[in-house]
Protein backbone atom coordinates (compact mmCIF):
# COMPACT_ATOMS: atom_id res chain seq x y z
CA UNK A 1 -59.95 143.62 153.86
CA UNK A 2 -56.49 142.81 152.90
CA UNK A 3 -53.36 144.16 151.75
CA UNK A 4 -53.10 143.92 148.16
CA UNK A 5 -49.27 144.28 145.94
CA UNK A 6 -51.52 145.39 142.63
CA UNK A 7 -52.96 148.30 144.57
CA UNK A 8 -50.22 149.27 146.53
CA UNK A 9 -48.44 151.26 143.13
CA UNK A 10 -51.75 151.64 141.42
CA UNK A 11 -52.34 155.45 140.36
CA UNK A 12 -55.98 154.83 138.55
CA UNK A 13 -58.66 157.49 136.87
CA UNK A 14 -60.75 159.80 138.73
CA UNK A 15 -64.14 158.12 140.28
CA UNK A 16 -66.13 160.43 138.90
CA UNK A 17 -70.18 158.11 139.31
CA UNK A 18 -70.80 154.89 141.63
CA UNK A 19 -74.32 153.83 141.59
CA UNK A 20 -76.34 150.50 143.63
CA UNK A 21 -79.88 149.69 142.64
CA UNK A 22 -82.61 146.29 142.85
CA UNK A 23 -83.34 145.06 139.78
CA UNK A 24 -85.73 147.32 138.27
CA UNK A 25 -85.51 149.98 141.38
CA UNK A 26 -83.97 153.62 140.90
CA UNK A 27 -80.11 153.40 141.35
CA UNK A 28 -78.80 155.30 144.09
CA UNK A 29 -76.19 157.41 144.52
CA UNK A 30 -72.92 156.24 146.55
CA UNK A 31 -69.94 158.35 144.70
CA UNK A 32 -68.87 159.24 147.81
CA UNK A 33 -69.26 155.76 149.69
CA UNK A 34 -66.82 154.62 147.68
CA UNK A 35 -64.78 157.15 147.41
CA UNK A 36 -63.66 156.24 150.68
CA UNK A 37 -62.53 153.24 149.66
CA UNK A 38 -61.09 154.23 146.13
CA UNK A 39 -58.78 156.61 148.57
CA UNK A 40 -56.90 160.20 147.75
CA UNK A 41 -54.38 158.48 145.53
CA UNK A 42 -57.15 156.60 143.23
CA UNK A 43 -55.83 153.42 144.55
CA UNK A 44 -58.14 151.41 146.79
CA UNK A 45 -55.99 152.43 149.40
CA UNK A 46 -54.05 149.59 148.37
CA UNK A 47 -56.30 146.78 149.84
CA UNK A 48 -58.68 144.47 148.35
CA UNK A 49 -62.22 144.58 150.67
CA UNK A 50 -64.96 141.87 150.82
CA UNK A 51 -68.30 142.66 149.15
CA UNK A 52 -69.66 143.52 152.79
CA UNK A 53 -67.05 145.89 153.77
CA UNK A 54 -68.07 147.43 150.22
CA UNK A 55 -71.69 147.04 149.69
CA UNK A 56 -72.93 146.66 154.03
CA UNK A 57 -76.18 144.64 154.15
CA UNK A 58 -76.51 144.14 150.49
CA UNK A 59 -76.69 140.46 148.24
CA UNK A 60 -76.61 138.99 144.65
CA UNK A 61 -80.03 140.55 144.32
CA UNK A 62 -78.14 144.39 144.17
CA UNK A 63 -76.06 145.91 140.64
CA UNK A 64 -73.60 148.04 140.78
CA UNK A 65 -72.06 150.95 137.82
CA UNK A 66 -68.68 152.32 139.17
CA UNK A 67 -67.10 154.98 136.31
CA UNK A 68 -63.87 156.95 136.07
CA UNK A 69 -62.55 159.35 133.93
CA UNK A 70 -58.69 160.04 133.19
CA UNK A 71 -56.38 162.57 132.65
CA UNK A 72 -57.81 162.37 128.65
CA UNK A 73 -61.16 162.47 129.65
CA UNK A 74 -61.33 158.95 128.71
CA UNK A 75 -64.16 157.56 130.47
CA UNK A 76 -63.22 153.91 132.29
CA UNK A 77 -66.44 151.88 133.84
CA UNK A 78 -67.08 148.45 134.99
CA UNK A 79 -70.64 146.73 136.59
CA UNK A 80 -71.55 143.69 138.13
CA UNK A 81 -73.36 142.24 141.12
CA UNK A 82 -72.95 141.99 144.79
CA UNK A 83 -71.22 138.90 145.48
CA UNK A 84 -71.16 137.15 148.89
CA UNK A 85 -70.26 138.73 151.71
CA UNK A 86 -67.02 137.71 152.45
CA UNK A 87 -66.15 137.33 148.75
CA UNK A 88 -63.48 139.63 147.44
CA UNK A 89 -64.59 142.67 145.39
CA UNK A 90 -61.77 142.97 142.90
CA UNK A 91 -62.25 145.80 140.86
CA UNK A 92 -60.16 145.93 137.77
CA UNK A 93 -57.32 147.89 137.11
CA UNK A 94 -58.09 151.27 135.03
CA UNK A 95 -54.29 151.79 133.51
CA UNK A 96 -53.98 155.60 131.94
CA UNK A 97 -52.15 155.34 128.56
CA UNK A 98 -49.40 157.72 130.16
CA UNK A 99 -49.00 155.03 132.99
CA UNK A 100 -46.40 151.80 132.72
């Protein structure tokens, strides 16, 4: 993990669903896995983490569904795949309409 400027004044959505699954395997829960790293002020504690500190023991063959909701109850989501291990996971930014 590193330090990251974008995250550091980042106030994003509530993580409200975080899911991991195989490819045609039940997804599993892990809202609160990542809530750990999403952090108390919906930031990412203001680091960027690799795939492995993320996703432990997991490869390309492992999806992902991470979704927020804001202050609107606009709902915010993004997906992908596990990347390497010591790739960066760089989730985007979720920027509330009320937020500059």
């Amino acid at each position: 993990m590193i330090d990251c400027e974008y995250y550091q004044n980042y106030n994003g959505p509530k993580l409200i669903l975080a899911q991991i699954w195989l490819k045609n395997k039940e997804r599993e829960n892990i809202t609160e896995h990542i809530q750990k790293f999403y952090g108390n002020e919906n930031n990412w504690n203001g680091k960027l983490y690799t795939f492995n500190d993320i996703f432990p023991n997991k490869d390309s063959s492992y999806h992902f569904y991470i979704e927020f909701i804001d202050e609107t109850q606009r709902k915010h989501w993004f997906h992908g795949m596990v990347g390497n291990k010591d790739q960066y996971f760089n989730p985007p930014l979720a920027t509330p309409m009320n937020q500059i």
